[in-house]
C-alpha atoms as a PDB file:
ATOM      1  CA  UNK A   1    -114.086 169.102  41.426  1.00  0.00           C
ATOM      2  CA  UNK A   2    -113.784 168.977  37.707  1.00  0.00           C
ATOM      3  CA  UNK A   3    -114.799 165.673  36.335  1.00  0.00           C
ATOM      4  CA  UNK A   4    -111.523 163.420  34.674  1.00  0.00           C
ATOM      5  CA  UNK A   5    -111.302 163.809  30.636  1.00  0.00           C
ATOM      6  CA  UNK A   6    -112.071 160.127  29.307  1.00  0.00           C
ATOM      7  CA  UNK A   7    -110.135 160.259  26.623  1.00  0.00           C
ATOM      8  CA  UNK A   8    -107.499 160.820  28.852  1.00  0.00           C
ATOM      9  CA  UNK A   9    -108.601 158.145  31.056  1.00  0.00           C
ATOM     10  CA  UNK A  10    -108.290 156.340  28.204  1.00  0.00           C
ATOM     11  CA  UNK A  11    -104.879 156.920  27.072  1.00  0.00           C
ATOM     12  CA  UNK A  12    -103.574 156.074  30.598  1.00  0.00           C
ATOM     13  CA  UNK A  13    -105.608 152.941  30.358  1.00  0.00           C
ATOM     14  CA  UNK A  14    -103.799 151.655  27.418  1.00  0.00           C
ATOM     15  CA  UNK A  15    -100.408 152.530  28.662  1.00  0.00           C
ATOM     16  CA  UNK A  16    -100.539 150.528  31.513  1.00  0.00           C
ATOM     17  CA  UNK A  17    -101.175 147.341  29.192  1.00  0.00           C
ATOM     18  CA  UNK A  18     -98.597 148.571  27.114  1.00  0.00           C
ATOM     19  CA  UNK A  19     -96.271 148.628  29.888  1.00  0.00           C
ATOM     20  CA  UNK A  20     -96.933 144.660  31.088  1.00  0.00           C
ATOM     21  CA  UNK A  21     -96.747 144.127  27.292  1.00  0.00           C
ATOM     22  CA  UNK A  22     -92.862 145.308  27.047  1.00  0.00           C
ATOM     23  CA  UNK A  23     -92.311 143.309  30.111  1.00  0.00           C
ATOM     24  CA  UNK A  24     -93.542 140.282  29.055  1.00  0.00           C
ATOM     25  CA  UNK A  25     -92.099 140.148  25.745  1.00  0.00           C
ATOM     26  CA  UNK A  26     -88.492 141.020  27.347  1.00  0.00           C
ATOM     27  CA  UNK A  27     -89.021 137.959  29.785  1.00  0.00           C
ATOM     28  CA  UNK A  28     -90.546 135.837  28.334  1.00  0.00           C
ATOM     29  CA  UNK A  29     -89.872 136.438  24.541  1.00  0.00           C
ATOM     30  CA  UNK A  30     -86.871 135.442  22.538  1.00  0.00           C
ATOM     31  CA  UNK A  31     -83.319 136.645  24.320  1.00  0.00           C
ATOM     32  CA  UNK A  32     -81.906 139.465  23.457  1.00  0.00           C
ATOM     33  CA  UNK A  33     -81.424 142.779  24.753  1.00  0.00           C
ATOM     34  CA  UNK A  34     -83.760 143.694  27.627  1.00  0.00           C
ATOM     35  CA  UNK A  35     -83.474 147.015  26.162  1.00  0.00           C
ATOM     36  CA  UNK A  36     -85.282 146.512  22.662  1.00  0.00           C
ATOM     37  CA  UNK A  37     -88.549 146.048  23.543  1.00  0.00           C
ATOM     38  CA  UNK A  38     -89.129 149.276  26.057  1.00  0.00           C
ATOM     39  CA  UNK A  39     -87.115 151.437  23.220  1.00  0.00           C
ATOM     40  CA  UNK A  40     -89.554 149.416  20.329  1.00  0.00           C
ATOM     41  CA  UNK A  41     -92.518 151.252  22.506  1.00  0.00           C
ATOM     42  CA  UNK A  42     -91.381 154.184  23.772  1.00  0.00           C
ATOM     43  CA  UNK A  43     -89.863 155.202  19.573  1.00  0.00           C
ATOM     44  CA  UNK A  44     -93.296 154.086  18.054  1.00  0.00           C
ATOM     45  CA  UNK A  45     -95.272 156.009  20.299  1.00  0.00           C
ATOM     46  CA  UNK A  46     -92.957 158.809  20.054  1.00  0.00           C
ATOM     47  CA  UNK A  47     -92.767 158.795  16.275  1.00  0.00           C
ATOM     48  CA  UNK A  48     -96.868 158.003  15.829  1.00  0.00           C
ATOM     49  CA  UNK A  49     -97.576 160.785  18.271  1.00  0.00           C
ATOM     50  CA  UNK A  50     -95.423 163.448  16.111  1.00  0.00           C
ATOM     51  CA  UNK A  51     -95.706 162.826  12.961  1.00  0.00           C
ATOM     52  CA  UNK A  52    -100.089 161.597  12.760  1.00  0.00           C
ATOM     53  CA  UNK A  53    -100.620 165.189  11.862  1.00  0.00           C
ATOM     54  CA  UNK A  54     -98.241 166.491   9.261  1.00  0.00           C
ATOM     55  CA  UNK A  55     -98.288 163.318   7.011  1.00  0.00           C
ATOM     56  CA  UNK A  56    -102.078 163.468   7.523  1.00  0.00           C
ATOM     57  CA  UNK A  57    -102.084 166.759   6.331  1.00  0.00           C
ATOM     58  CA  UNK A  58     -99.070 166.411   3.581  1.00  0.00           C
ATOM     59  CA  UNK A  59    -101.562 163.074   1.928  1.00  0.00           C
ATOM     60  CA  UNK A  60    -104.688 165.533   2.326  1.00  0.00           C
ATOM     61  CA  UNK A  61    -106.559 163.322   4.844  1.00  0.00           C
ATOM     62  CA  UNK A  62    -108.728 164.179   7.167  1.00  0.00           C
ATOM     63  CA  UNK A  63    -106.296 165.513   9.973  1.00  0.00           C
ATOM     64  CA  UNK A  64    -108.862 167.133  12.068  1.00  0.00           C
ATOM     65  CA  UNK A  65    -110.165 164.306  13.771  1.00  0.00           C
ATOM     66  CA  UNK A  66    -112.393 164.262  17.007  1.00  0.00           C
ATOM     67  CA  UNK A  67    -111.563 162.740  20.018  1.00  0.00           C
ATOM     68  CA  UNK A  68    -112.371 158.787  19.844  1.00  0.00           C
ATOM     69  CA  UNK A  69    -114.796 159.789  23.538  1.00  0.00           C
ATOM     70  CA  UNK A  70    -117.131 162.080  22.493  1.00  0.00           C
ATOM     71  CA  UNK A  71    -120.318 163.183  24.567  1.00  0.00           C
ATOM     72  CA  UNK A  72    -122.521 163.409  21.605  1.00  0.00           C
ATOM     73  CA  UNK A  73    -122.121 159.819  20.903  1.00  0.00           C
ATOM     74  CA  UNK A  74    -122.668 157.969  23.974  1.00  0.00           C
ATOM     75  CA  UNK A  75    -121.604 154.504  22.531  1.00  0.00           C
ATOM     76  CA  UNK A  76    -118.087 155.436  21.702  1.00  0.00           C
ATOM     77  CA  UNK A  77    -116.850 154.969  25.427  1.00  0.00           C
ATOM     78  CA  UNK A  78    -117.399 151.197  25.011  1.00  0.00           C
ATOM     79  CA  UNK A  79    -115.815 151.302  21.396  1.00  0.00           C
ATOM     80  CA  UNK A  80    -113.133 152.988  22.544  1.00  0.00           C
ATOM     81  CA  UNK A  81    -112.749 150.077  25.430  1.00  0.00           C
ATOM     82  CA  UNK A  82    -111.342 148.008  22.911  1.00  0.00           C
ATOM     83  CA  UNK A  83    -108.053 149.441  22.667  1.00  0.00           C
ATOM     84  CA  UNK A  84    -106.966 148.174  26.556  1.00  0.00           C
ATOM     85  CA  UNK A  85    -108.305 144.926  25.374  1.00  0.00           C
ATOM     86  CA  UNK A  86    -106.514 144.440  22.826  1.00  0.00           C
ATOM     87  CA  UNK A  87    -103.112 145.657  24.109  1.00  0.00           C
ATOM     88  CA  UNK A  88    -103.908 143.566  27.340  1.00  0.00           C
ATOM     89  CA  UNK A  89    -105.038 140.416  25.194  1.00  0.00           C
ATOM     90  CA  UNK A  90    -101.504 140.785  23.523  1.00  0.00           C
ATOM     91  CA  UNK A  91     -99.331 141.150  26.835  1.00  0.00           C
ATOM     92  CA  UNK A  92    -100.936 137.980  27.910  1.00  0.00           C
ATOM     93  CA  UNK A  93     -99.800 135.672  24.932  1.00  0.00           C
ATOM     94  CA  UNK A  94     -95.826 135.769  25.600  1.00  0.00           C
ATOM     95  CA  UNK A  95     -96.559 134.173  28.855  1.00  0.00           C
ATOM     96  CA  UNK A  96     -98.563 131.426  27.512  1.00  0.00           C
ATOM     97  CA  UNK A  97     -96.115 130.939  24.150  1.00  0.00           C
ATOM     98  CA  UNK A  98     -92.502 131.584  25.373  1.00  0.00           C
ATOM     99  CA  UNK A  99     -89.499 132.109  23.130  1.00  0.00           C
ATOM    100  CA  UNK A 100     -90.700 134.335  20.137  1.00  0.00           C
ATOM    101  CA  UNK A 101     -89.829 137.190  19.001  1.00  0.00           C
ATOM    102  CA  UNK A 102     -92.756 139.833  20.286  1.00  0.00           C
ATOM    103  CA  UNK A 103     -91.808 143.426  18.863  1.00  0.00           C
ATOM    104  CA  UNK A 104     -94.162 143.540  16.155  1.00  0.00           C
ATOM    105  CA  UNK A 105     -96.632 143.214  19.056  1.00  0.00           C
ATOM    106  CA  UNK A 106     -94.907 145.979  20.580  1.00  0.00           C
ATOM    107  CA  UNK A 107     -95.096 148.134  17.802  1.00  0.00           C
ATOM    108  CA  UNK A 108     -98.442 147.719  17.429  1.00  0.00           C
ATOM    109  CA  UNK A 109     -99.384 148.266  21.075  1.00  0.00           C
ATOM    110  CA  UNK A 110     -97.521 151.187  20.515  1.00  0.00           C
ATOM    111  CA  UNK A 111     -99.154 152.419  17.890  1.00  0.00           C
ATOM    112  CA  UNK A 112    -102.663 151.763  19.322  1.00  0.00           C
ATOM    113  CA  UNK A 113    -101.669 153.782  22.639  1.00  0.00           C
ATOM    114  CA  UNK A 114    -100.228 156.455  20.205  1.00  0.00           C
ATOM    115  CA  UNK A 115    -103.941 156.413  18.758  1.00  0.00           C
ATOM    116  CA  UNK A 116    -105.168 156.963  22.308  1.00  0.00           C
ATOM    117  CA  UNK A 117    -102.825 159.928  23.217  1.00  0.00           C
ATOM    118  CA  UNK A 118    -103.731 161.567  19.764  1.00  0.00           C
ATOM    119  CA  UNK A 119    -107.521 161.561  20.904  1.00  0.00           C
ATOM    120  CA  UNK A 120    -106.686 162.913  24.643  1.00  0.00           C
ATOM    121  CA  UNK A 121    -104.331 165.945  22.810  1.00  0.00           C
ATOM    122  CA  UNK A 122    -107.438 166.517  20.381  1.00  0.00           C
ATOM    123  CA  UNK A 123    -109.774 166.618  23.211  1.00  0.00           C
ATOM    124  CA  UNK A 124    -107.656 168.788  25.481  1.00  0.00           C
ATOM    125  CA  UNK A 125    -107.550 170.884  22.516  1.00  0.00           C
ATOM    126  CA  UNK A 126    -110.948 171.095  21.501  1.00  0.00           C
ATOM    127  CA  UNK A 127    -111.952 172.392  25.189  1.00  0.00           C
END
């Protein structure tokens, strides 16, 4: 049995915050559409996911990142940890402080499990 990728791991353990994240802004955020915050996440990921590389490459940064796990640097698992926090420390606060508007804390769930998914594609590529 091959062993699971953890940056992988990783991605799918940001998503899942992600996804109690929509759903608590859509319930217990400002009304509105219940539509807007689930197309907020699934567009930002979307758009961070496909376009990271070329403008990274078109602004001559460095494009060729590793993966954020890497078994050369042991620590990184535990820095890398942070990104579920966060995204879970976010889905929590609608619940507590109902009736505002919570897409920018969509978008930037989003964006940080768009991070995560850019370091599982670079890993799967990298071997």
């Amino acid at each position: 049995m091959t062993r699971i990728e953890p940056n992988l791991l990783l991605a799918f353990a940001t998503g899942i915050p992600l996804l109690l994240l929509t759903m608590t802004a859509t319930v217990y955020g400002e009304p509105g559409p219940v539509w807007l915050n689930p197309a907020l996440a699934v567009l930002y990921t979307i758009i961070f996911v496909g376009l990271n590389k070329p403008l990274s490459k078109l602004m001559k940064l460095n494009a060729d990142r590793p993966p954020m796990i890497s078994p050369l640097a042991p620590t990184s698992a535990i820095w890398a940890g942070i990104f579920p926090t966060i995204v879970t420390v976010m889905a929590v606060v609608p619940f507590f402080v109902r009736g505002f508007n919570y897409g920018l804390m969509v978008v930037i769930g989003s964006i940080l499990f768009g991070i995560t998914i850019q370091s599982a594609l670079t890993a799967r590529e990298q071997g």
